[in-house]
ModelCIF file with pLDDT and N, C-alpha, C, O atoms, coordinates in Angstrom:
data_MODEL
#
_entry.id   MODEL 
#
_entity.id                         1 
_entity.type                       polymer 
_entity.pdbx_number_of_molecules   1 
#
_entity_poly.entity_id                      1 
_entity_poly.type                           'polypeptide(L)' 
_entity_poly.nstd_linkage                   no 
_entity_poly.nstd_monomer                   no 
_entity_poly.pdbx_seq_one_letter_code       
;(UNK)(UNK)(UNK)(UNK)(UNK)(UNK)(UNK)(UNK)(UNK)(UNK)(UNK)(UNK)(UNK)(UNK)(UNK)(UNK)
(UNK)(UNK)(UNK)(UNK)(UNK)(UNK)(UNK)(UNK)(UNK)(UNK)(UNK)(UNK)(UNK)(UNK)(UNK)(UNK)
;
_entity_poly.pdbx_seq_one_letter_code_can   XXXXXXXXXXXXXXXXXXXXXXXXXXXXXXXX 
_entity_poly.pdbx_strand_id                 A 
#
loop_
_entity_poly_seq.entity_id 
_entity_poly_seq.num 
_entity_poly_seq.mon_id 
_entity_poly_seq.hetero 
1 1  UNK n 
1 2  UNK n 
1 3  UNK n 
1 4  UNK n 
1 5  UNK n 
1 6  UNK n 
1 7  UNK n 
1 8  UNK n 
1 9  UNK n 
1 10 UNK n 
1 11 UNK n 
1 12 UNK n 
1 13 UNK n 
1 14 UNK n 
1 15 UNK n 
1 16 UNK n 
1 17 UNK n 
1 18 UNK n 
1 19 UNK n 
1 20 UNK n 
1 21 UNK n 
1 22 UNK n 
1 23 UNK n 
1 24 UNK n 
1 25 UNK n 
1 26 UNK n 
1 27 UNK n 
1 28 UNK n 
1 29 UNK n 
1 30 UNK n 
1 31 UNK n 
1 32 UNK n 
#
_struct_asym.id          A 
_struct_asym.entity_id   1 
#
loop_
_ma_qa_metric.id 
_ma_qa_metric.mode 
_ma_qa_metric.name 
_ma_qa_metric.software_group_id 
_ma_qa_metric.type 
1 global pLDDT . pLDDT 
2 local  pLDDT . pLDDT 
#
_ma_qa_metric_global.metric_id      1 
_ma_qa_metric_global.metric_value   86.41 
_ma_qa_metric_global.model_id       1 
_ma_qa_metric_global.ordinal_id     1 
#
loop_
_ma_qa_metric_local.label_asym_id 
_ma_qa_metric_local.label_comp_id 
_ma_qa_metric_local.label_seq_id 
_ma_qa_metric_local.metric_id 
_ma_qa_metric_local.metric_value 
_ma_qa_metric_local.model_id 
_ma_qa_metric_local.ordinal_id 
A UNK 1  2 83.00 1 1  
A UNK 2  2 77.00 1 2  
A UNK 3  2 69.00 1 3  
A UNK 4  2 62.00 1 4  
A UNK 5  2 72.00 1 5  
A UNK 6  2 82.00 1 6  
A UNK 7  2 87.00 1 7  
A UNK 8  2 89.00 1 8  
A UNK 9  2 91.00 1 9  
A UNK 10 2 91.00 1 10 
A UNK 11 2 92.00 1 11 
A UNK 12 2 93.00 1 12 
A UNK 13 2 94.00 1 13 
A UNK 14 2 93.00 1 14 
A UNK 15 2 93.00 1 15 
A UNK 16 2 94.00 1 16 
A UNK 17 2 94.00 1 17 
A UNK 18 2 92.00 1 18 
A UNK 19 2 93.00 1 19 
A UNK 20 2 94.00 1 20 
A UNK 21 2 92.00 1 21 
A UNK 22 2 92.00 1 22 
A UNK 23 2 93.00 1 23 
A UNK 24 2 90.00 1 24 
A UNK 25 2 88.00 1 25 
A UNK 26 2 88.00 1 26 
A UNK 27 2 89.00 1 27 
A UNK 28 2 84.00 1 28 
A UNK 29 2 81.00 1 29 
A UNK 30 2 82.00 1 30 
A UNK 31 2 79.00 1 31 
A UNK 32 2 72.00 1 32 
#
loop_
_atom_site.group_PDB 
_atom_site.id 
_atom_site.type_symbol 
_atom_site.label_atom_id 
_atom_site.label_alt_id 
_atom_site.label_comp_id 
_atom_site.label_asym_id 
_atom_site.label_entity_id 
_atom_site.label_seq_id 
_atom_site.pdbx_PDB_ins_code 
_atom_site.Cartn_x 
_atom_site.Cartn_y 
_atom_site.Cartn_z 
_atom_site.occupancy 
_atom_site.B_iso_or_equiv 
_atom_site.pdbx_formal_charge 
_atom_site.auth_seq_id 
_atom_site.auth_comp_id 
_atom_site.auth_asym_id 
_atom_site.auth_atom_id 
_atom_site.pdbx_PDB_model_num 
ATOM 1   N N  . UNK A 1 1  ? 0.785  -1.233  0.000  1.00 83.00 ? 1  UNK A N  1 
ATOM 2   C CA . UNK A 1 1  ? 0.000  0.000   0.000  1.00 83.00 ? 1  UNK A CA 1 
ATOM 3   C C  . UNK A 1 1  ? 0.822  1.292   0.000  1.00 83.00 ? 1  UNK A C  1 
ATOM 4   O O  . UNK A 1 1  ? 0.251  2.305   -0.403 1.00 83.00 ? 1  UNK A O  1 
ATOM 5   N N  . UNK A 1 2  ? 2.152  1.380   0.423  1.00 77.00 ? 2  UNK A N  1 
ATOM 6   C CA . UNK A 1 2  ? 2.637  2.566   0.378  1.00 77.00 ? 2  UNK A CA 1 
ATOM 7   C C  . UNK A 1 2  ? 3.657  2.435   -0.254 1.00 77.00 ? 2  UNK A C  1 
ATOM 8   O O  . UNK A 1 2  ? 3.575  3.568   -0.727 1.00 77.00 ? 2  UNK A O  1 
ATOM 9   N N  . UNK A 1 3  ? 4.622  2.027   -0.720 1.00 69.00 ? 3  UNK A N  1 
ATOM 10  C CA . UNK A 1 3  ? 5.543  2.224   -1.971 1.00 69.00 ? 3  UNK A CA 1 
ATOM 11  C C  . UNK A 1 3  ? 5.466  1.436   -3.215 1.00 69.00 ? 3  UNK A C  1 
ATOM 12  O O  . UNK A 1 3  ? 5.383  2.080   -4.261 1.00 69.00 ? 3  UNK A O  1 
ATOM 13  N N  . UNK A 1 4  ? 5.482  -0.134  -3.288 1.00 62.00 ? 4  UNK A N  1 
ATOM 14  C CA . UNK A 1 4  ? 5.316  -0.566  -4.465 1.00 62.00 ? 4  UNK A CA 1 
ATOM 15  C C  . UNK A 1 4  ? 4.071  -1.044  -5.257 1.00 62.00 ? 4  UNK A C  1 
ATOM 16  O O  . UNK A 1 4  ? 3.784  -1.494  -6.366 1.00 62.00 ? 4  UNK A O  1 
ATOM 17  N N  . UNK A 1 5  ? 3.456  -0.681  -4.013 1.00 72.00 ? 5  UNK A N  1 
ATOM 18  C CA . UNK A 1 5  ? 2.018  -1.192  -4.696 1.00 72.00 ? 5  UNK A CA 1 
ATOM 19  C C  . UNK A 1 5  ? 1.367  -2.666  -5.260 1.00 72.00 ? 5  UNK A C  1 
ATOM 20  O O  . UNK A 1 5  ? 0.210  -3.019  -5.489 1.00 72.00 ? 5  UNK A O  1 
ATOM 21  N N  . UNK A 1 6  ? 2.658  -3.335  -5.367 1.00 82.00 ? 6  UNK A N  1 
ATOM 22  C CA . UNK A 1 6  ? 2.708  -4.835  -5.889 1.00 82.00 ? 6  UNK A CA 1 
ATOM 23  C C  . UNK A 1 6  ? 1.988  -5.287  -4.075 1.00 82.00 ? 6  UNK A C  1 
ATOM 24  O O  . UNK A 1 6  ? 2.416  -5.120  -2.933 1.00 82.00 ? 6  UNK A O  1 
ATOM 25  N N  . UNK A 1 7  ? 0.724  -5.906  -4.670 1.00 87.00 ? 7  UNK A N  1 
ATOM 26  C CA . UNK A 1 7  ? -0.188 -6.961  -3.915 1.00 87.00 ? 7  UNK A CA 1 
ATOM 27  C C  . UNK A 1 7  ? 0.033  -7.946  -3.984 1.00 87.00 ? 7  UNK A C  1 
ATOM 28  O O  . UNK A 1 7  ? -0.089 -8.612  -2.956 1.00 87.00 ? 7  UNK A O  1 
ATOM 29  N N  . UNK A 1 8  ? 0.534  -8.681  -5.362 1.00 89.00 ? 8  UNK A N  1 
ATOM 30  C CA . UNK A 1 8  ? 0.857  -9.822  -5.535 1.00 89.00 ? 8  UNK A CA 1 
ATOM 31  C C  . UNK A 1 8  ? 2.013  -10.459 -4.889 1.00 89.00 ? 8  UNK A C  1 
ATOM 32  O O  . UNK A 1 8  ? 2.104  -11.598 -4.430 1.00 89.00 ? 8  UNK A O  1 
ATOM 33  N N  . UNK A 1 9  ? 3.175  -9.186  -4.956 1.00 91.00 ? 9  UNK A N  1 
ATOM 34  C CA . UNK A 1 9  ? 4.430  -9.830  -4.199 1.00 91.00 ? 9  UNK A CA 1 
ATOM 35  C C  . UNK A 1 9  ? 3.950  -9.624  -2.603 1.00 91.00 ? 9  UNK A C  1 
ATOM 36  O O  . UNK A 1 9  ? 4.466  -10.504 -1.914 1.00 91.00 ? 9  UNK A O  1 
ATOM 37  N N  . UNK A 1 10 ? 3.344  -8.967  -2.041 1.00 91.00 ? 10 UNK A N  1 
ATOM 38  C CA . UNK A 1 10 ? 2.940  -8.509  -0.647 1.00 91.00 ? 10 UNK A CA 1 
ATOM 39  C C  . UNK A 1 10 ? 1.973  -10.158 -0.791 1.00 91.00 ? 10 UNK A C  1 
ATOM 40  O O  . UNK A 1 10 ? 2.751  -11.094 -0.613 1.00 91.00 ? 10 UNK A O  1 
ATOM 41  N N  . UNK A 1 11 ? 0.909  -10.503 -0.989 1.00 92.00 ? 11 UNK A N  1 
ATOM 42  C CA . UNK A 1 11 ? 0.545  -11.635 -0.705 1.00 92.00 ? 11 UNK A CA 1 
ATOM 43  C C  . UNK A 1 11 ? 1.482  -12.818 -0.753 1.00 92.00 ? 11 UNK A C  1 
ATOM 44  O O  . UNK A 1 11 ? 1.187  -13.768 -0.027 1.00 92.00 ? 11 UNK A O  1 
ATOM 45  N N  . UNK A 1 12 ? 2.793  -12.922 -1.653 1.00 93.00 ? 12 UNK A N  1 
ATOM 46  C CA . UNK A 1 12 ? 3.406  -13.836 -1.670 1.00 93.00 ? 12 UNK A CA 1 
ATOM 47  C C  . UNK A 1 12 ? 4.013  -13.793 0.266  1.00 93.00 ? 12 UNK A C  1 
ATOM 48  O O  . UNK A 1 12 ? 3.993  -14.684 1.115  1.00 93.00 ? 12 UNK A O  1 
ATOM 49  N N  . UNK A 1 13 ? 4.462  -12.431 0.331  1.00 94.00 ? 13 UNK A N  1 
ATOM 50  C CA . UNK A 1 13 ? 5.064  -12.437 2.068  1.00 94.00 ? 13 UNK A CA 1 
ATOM 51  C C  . UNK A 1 13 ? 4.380  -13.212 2.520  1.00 94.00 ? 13 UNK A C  1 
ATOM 52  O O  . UNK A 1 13 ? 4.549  -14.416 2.714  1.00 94.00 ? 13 UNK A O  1 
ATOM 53  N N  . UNK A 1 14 ? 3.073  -12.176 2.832  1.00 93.00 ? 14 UNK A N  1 
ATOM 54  C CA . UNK A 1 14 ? 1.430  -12.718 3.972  1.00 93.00 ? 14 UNK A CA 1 
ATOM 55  C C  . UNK A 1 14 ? 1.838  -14.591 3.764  1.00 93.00 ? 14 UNK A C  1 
ATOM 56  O O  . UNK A 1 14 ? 1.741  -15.361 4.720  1.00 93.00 ? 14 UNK A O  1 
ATOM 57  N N  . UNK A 1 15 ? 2.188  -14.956 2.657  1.00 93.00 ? 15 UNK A N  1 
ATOM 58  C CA . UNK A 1 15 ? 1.703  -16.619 2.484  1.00 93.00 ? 15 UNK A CA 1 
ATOM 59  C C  . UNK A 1 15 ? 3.319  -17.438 3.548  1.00 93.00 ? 15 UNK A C  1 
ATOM 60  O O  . UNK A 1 15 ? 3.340  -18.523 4.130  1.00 93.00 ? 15 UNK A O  1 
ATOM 61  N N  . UNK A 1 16 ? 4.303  -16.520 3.447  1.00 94.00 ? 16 UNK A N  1 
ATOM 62  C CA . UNK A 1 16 ? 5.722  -17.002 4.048  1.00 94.00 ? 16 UNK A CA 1 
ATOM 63  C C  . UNK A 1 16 ? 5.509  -16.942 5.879  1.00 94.00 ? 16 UNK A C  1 
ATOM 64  O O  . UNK A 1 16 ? 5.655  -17.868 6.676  1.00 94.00 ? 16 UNK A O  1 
ATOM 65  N N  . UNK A 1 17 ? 5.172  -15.699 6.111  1.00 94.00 ? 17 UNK A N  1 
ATOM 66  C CA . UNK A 1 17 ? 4.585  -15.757 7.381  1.00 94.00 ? 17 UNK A CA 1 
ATOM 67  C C  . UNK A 1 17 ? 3.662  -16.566 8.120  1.00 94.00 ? 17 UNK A C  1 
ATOM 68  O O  . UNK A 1 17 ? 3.938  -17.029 9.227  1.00 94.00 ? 17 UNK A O  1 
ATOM 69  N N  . UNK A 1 18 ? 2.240  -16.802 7.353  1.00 92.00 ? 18 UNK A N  1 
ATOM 70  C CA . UNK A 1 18 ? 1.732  -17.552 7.577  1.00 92.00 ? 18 UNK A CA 1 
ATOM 71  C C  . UNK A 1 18 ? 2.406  -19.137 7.469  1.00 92.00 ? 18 UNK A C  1 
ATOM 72  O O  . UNK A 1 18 ? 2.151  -19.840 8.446  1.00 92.00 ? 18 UNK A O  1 
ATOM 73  N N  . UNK A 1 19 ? 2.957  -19.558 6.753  1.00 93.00 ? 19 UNK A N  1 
ATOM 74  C CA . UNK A 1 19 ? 3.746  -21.270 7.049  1.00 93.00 ? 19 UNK A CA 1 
ATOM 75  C C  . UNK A 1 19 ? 5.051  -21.059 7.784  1.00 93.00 ? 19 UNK A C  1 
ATOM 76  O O  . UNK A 1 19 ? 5.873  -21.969 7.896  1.00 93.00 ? 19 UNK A O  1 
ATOM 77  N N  . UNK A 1 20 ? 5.248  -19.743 8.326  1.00 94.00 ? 20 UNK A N  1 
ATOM 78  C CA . UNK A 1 20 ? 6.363  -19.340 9.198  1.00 94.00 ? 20 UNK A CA 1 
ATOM 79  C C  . UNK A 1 20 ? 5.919  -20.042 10.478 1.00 94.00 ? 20 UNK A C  1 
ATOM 80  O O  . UNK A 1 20 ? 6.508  -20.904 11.131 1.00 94.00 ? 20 UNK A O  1 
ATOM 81  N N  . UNK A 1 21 ? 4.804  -19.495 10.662 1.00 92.00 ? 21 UNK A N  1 
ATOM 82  C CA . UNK A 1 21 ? 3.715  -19.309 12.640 1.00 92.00 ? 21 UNK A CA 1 
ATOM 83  C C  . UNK A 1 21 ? 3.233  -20.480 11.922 1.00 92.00 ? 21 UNK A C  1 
ATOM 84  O O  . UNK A 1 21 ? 2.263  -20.575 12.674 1.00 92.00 ? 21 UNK A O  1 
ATOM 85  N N  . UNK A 1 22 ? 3.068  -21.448 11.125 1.00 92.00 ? 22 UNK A N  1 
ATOM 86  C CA . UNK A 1 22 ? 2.102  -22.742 11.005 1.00 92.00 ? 22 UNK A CA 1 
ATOM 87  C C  . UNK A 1 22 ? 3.308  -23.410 11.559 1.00 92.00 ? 22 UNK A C  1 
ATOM 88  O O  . UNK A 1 22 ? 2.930  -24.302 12.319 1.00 92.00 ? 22 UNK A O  1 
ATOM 89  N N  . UNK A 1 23 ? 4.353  -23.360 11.507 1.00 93.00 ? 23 UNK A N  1 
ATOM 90  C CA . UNK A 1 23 ? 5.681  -23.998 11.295 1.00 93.00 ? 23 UNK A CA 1 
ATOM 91  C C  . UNK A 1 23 ? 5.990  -24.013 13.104 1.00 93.00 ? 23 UNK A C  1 
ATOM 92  O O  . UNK A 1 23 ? 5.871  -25.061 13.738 1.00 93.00 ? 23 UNK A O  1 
ATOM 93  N N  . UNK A 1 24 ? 6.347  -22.840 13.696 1.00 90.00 ? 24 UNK A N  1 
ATOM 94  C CA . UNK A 1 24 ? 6.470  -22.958 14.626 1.00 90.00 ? 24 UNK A CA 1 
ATOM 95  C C  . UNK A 1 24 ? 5.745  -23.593 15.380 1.00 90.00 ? 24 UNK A C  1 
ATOM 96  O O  . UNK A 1 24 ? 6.150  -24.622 15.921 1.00 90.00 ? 24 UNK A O  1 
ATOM 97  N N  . UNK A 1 25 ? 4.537  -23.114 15.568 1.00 88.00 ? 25 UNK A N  1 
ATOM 98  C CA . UNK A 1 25 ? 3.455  -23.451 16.326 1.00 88.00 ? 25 UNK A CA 1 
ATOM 99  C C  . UNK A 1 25 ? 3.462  -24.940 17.120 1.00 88.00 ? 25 UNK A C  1 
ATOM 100 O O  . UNK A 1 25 ? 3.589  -25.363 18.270 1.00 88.00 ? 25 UNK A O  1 
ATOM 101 N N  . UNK A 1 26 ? 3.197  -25.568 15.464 1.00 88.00 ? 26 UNK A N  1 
ATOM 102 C CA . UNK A 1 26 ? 3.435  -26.859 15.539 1.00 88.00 ? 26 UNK A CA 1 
ATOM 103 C C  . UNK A 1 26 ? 4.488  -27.734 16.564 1.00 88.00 ? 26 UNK A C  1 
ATOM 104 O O  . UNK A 1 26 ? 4.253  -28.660 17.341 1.00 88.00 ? 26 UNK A O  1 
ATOM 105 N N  . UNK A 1 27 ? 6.231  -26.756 16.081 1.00 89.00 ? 27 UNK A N  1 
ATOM 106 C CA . UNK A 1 27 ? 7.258  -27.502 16.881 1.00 89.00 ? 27 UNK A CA 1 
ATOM 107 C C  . UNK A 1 27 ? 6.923  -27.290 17.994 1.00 89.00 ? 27 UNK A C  1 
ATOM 108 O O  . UNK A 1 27 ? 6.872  -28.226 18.792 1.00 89.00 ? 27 UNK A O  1 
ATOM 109 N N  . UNK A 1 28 ? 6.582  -25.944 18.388 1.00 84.00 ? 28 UNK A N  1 
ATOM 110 C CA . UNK A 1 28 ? 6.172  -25.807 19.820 1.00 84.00 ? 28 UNK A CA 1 
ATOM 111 C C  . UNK A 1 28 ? 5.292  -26.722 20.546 1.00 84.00 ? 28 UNK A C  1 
ATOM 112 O O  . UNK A 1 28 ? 5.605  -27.041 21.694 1.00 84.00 ? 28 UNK A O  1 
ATOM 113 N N  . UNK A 1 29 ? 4.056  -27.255 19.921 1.00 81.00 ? 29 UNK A N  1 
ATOM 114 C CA . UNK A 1 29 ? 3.476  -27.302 20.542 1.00 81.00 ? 29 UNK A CA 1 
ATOM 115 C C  . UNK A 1 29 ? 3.817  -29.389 20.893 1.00 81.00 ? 29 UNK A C  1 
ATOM 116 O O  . UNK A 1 29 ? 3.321  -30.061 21.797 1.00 81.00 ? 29 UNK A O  1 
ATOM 117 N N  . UNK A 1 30 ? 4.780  -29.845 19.812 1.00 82.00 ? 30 UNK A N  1 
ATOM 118 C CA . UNK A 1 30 ? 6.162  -31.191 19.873 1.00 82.00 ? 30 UNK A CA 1 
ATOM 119 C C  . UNK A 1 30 ? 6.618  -31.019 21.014 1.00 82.00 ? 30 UNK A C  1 
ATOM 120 O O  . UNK A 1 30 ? 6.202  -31.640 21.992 1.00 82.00 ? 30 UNK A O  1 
ATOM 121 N N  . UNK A 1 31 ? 7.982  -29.733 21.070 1.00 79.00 ? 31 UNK A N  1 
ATOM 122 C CA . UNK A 1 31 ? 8.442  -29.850 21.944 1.00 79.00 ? 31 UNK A CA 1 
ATOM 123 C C  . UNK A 1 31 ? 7.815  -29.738 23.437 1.00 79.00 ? 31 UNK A C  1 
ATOM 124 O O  . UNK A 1 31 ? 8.415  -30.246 24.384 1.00 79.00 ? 31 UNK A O  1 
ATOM 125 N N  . UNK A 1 32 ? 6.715  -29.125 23.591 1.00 72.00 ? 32 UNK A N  1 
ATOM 126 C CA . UNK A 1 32 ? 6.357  -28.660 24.871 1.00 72.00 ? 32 UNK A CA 1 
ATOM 127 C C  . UNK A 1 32 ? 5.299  -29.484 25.252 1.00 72.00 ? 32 UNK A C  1 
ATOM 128 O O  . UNK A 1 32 ? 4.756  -29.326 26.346 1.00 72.00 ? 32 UNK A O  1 
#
């Protein structure tokens, strides 16, 4: 929204983050 305007590459992030915290979550919730 404020410099490149590319949504498409900004949704590609949103999708890295999200299997970032799916990712952790998970080990966390292994290890603990």
């Amino acid at each position: 929204f404020k410099f490149a305007n590319n949504l498409g590459l900004s949704a590609a992030m949103s999708m890295i983050l999200f299997i970032i915290i799916l990712i952790l979550t998970v080990t966390q919730f292994r290890i603990l």
